[in-house]
Every structure is written in C-alpha cells, then in structure tokens.
PDB file of N, CA and C in Angstrom:
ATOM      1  N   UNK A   1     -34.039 -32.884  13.212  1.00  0.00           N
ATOM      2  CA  UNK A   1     -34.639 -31.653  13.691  1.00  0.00           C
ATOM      3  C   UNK A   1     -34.335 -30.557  12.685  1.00  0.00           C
ATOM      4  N   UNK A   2     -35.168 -30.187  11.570  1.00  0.00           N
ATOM      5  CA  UNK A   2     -35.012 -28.817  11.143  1.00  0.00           C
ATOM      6  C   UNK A   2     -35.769 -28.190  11.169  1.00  0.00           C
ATOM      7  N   UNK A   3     -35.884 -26.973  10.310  1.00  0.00           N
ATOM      8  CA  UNK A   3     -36.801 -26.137   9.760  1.00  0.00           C
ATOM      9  C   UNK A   3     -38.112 -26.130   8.907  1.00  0.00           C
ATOM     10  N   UNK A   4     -39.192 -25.557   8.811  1.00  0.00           N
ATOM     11  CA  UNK A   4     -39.982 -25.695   7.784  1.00  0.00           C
ATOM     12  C   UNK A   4     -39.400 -24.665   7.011  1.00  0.00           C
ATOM     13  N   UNK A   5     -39.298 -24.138   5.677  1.00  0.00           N
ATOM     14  CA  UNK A   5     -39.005 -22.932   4.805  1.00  0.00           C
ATOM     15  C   UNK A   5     -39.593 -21.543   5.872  1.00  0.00           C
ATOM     16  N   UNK A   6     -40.699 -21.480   6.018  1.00  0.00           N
ATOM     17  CA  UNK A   6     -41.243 -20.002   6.938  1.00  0.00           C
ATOM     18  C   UNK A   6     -40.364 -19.272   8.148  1.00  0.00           C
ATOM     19  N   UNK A   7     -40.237 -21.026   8.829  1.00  0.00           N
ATOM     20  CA  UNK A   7     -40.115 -20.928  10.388  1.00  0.00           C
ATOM     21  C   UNK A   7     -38.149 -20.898   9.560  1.00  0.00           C
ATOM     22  N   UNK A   8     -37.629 -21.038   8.748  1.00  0.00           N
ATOM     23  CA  UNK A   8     -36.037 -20.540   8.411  1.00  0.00           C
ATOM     24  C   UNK A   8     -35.752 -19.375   7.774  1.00  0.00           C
ATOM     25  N   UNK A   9     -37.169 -18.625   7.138  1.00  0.00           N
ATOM     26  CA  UNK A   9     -37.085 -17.311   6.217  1.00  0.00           C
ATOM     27  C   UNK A   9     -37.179 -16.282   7.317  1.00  0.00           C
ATOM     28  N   UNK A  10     -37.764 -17.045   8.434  1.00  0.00           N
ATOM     29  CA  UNK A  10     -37.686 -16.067   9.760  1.00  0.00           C
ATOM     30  C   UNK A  10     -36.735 -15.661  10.302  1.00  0.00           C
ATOM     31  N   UNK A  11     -36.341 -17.306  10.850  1.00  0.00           N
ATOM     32  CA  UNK A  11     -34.937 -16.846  11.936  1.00  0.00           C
ATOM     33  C   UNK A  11     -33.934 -16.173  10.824  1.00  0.00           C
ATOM     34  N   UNK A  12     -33.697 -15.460   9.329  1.00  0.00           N
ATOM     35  CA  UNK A  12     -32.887 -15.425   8.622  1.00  0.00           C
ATOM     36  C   UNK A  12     -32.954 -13.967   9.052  1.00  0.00           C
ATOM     37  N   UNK A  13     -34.117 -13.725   9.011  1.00  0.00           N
ATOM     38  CA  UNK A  13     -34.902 -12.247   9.024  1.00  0.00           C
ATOM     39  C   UNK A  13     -33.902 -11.476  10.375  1.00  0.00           C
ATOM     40  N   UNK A  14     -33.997 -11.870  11.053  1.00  0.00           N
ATOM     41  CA  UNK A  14     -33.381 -11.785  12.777  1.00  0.00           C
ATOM     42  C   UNK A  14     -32.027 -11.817  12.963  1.00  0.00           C
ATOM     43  N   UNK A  15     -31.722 -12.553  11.953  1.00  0.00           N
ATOM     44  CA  UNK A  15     -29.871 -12.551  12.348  1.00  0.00           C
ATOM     45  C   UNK A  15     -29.366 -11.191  11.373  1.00  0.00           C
ATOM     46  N   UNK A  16     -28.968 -10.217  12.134  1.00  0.00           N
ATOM     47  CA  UNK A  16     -28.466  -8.605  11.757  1.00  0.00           C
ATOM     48  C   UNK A  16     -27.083  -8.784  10.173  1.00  0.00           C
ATOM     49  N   UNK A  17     -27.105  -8.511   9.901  1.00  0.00           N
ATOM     50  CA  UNK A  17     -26.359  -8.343   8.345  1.00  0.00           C
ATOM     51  C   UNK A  17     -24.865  -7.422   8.447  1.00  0.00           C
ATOM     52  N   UNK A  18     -23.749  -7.987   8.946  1.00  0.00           N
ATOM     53  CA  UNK A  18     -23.122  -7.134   9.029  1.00  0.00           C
ATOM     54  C   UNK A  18     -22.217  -6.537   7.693  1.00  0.00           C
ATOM     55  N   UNK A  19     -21.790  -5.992   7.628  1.00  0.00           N
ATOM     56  CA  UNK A  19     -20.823  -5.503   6.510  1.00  0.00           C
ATOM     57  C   UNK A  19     -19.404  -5.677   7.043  1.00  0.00           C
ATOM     58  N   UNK A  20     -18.731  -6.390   6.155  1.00  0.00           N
ATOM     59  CA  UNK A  20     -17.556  -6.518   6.228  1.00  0.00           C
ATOM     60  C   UNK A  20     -16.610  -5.179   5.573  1.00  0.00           C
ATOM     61  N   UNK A  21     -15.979  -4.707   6.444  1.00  0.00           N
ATOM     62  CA  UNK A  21     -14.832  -3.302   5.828  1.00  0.00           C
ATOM     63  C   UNK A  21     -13.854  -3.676   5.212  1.00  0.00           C
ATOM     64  N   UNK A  22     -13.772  -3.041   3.643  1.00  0.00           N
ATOM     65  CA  UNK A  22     -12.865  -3.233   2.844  1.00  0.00           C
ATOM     66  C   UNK A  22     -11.731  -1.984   2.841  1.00  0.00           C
ATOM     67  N   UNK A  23     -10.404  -2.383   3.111  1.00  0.00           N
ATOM     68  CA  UNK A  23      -9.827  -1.241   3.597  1.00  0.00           C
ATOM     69  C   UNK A  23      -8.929  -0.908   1.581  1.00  0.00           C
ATOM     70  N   UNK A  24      -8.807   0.331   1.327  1.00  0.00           N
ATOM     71  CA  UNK A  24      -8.699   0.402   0.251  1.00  0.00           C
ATOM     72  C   UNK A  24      -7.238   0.171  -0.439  1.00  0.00           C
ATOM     73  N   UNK A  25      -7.179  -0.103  -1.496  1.00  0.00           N
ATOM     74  CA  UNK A  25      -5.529  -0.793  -1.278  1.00  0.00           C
ATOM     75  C   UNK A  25      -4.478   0.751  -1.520  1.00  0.00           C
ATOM     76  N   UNK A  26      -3.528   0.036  -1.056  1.00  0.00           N
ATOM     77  CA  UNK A  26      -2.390   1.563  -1.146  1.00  0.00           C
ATOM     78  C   UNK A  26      -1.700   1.677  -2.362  1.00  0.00           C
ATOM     79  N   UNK A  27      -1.867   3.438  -2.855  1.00  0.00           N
ATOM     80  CA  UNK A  27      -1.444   3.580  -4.046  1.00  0.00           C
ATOM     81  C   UNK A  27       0.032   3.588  -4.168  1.00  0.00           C
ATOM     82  N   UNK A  28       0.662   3.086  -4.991  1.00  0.00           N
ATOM     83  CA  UNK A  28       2.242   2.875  -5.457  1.00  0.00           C
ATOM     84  C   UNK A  28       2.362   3.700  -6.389  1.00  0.00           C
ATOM     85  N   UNK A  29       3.015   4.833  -5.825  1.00  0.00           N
ATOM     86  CA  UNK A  29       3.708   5.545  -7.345  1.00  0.00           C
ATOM     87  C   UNK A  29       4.785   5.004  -7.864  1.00  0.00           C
ATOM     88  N   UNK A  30       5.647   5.485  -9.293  1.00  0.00           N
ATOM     89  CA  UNK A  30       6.118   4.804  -9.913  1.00  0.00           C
ATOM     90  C   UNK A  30       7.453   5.312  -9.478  1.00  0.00           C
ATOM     91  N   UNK A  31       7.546   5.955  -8.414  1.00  0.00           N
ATOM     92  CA  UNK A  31       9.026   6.489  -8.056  1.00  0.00           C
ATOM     93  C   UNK A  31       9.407   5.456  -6.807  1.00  0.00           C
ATOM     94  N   UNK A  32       8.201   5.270  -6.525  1.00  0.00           N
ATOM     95  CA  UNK A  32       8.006   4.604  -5.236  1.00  0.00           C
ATOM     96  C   UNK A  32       8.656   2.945  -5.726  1.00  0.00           C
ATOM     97  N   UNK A  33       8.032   2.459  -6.442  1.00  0.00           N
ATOM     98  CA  UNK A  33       8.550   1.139  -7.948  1.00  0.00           C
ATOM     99  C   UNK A  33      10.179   1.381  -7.769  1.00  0.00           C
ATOM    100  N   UNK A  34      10.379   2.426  -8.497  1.00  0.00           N
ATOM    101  CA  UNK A  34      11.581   2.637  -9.026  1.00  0.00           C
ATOM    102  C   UNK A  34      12.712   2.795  -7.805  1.00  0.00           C
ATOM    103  N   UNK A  35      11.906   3.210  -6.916  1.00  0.00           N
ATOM    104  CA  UNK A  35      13.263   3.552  -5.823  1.00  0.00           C
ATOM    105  C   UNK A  35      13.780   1.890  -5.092  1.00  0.00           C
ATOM    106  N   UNK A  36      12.246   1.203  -5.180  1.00  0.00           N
ATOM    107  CA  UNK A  36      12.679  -0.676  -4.511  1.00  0.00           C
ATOM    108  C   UNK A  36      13.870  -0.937  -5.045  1.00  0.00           C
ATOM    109  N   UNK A  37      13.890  -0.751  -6.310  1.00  0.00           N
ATOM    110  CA  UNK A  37      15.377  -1.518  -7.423  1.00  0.00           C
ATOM    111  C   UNK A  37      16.236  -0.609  -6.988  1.00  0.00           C
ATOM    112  N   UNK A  38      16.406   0.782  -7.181  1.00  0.00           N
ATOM    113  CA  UNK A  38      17.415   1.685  -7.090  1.00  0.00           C
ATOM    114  C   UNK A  38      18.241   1.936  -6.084  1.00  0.00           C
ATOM    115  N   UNK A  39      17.544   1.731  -4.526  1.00  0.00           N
ATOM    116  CA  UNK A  39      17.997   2.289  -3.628  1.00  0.00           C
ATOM    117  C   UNK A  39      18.779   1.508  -3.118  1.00  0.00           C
ATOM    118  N   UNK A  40      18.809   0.042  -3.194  1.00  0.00           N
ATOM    119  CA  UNK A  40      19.753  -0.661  -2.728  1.00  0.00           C
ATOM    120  C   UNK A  40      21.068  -0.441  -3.563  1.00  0.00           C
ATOM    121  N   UNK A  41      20.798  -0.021  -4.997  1.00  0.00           N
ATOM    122  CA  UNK A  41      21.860  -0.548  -5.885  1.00  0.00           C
ATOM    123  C   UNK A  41      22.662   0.962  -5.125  1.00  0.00           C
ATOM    124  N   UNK A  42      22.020   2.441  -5.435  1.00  0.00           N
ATOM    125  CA  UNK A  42      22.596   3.558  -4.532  1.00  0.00           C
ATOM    126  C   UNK A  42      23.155   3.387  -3.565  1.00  0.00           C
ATOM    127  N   UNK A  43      22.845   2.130  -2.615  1.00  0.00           N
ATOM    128  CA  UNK A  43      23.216   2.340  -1.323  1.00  0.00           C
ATOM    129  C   UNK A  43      24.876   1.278  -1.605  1.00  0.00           C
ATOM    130  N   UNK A  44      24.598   0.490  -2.417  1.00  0.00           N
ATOM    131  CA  UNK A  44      26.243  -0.263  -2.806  1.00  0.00           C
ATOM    132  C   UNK A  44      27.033   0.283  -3.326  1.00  0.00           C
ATOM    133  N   UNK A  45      26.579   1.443  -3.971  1.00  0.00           N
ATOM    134  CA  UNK A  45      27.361   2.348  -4.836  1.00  0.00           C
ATOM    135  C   UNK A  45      27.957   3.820  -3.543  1.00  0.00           C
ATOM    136  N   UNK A  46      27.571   3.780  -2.990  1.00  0.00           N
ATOM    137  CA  UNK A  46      27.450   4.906  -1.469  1.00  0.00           C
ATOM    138  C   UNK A  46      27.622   6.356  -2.039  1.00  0.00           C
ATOM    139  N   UNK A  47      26.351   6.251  -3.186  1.00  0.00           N
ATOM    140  CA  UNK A  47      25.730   7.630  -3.832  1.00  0.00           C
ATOM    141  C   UNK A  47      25.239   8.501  -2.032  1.00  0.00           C
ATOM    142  N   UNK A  48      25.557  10.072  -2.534  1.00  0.00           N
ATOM    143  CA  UNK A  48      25.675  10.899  -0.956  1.00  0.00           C
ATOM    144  C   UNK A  48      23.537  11.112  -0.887  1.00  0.00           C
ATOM    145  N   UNK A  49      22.954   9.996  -1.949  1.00  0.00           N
ATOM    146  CA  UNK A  49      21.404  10.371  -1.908  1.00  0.00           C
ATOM    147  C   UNK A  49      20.765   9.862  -0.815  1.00  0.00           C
ATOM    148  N   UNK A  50      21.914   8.755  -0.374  1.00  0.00           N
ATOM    149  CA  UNK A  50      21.333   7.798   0.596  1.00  0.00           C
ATOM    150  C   UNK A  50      22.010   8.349   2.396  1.00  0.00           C
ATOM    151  N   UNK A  51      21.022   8.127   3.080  1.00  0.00           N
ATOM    152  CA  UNK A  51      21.116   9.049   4.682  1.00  0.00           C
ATOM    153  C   UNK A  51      22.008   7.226   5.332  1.00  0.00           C
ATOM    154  N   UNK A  52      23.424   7.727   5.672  1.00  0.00           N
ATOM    155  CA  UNK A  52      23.331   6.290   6.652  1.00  0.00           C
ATOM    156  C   UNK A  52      23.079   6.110   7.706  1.00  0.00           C
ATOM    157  N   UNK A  53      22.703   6.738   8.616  1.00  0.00           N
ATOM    158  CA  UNK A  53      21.925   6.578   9.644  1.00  0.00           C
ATOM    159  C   UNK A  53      20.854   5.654   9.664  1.00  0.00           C
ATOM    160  N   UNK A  54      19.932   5.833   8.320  1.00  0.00           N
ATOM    161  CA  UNK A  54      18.954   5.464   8.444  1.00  0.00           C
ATOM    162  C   UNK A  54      18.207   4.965   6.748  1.00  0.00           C
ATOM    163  N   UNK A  55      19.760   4.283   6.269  1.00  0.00           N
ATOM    164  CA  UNK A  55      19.627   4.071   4.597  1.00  0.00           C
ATOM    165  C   UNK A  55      18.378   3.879   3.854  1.00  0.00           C
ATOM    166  N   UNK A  56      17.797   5.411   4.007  1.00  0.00           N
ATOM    167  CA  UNK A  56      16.573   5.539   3.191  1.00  0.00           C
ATOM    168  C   UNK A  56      17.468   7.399   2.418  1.00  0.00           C
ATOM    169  N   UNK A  57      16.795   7.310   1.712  1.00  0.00           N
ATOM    170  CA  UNK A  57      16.931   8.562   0.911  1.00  0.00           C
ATOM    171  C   UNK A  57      16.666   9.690   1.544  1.00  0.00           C
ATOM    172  N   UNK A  58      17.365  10.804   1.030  1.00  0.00           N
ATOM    173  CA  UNK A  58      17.790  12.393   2.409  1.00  0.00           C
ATOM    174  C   UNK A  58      16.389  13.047   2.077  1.00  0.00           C
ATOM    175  N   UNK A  59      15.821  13.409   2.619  1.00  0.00           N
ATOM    176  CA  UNK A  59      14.833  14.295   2.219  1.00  0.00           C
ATOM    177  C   UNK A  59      15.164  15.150   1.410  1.00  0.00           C
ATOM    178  N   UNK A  60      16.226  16.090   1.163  1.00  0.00           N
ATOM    179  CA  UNK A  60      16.472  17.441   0.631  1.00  0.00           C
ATOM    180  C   UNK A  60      17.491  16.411  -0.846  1.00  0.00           C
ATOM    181  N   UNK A  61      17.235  15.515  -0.936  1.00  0.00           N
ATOM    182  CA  UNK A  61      18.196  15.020  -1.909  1.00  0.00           C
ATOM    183  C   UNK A  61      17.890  14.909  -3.209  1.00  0.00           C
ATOM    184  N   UNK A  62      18.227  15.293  -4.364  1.00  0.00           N
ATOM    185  CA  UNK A  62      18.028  14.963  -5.795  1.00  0.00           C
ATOM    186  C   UNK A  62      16.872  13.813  -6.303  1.00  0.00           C
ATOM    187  N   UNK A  63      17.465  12.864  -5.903  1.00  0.00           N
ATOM    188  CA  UNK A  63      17.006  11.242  -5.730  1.00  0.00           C
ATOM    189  C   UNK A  63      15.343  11.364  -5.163  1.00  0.00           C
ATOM    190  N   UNK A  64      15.174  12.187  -3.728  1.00  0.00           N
ATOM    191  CA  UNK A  64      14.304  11.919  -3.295  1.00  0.00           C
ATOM    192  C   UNK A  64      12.761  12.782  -4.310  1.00  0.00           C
ATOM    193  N   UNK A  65      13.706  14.052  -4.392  1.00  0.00           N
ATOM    194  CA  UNK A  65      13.102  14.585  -5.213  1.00  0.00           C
ATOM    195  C   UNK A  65      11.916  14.142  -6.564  1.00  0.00           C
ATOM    196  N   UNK A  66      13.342  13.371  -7.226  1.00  0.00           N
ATOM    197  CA  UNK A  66      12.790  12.438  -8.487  1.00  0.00           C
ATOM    198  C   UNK A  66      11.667  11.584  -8.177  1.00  0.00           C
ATOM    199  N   UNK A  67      12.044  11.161  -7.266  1.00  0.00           N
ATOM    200  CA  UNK A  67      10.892  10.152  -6.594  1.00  0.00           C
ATOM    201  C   UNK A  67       9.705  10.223  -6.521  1.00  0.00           C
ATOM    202  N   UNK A  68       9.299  11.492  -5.820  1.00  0.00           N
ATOM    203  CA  UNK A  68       8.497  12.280  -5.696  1.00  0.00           C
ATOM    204  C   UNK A  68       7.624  12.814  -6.729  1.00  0.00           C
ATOM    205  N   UNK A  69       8.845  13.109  -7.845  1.00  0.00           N
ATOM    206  CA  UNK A  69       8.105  13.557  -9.085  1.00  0.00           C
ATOM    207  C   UNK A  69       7.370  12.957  -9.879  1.00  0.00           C
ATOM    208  N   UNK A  70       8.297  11.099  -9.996  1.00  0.00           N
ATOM    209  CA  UNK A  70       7.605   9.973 -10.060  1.00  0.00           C
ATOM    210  C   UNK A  70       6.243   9.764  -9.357  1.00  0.00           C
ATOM    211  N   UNK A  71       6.081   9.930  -8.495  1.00  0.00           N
ATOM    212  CA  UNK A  71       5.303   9.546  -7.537  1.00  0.00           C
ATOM    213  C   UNK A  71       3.716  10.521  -8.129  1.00  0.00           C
ATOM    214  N   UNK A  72       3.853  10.930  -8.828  1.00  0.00           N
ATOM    215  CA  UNK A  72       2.691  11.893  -9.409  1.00  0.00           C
ATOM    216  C   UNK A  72       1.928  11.014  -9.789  1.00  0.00           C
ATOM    217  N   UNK A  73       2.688  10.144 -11.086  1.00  0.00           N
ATOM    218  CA  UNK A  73       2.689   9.069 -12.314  1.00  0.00           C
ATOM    219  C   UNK A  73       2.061   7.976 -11.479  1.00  0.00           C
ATOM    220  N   UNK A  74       0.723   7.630 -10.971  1.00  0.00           N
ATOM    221  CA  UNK A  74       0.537   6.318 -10.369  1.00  0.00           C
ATOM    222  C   UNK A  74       0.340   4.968 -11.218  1.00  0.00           C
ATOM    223  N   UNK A  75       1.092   4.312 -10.969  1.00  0.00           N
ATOM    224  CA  UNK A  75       1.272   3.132 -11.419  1.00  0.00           C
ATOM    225  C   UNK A  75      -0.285   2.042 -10.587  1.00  0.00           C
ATOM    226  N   UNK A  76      -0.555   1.164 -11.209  1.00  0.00           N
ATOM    227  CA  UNK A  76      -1.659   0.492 -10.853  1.00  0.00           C
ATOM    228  C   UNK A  76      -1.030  -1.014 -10.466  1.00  0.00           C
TER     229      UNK A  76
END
C-alpha cells in the first residue's frame, strides 16, 4: 500500500512545518574561565575573597571584581 508521487506531494503539503527553538549558547567570560581553576585553589588557601557560608566569591571583594573585569574579555 503506498503512494503515487501527487497523492505524497500532497499529504506533505498538509503536515504543518514546525520550527525547532534553538536556545542560544551562554557566553563565558574569561574571568568566569579563570575563576573555575582559581577559586577552588583560593578556597584551600582560605584567601578572605572567598564567602564561607556560601564558598563562592564576596561580592564587594577584589577577586570578584577582577572577574568581572575579565568578564568584559569574552572568550569563545
């Protein structure tokens, strides 16, 4: 049981075309890079950049700062 070519260029016609959403990838700055390696080694070293509560970097801190500044510089 198939198709003739017409009676399949048809039913092709009919089935709706959806678009698949490409979600866009997330930009990595290079402070952002730099802090993966750093922040653990900071946090063994118990530099005052690192919050222990919540061993991510202080907001108001030097470190985070740099980061930030890095973070201009996007790395690809």
């Amino acid at each position: 049981m198939g198709f003739t070519p017409t009676e399949l260029s048809s039913r092709k016609k009919k089935i709706p075309k959806t678009r698949i959403a490409t979600l866009p990838k997330p930009s990595i700055g290079l402070g952002d890079l730099i802090a993966k390696v750093a922040t653990p080694i900071a946090r063994f070293l118990r530099l005052p950049c690192i919050d222990k509560k919540t061993n991510e970097l202080k907001p108001e801190s030097p470190c985070q700062k740099r980061k930030e500044a890095l973070n201009k510089i996007r790395a690809t």
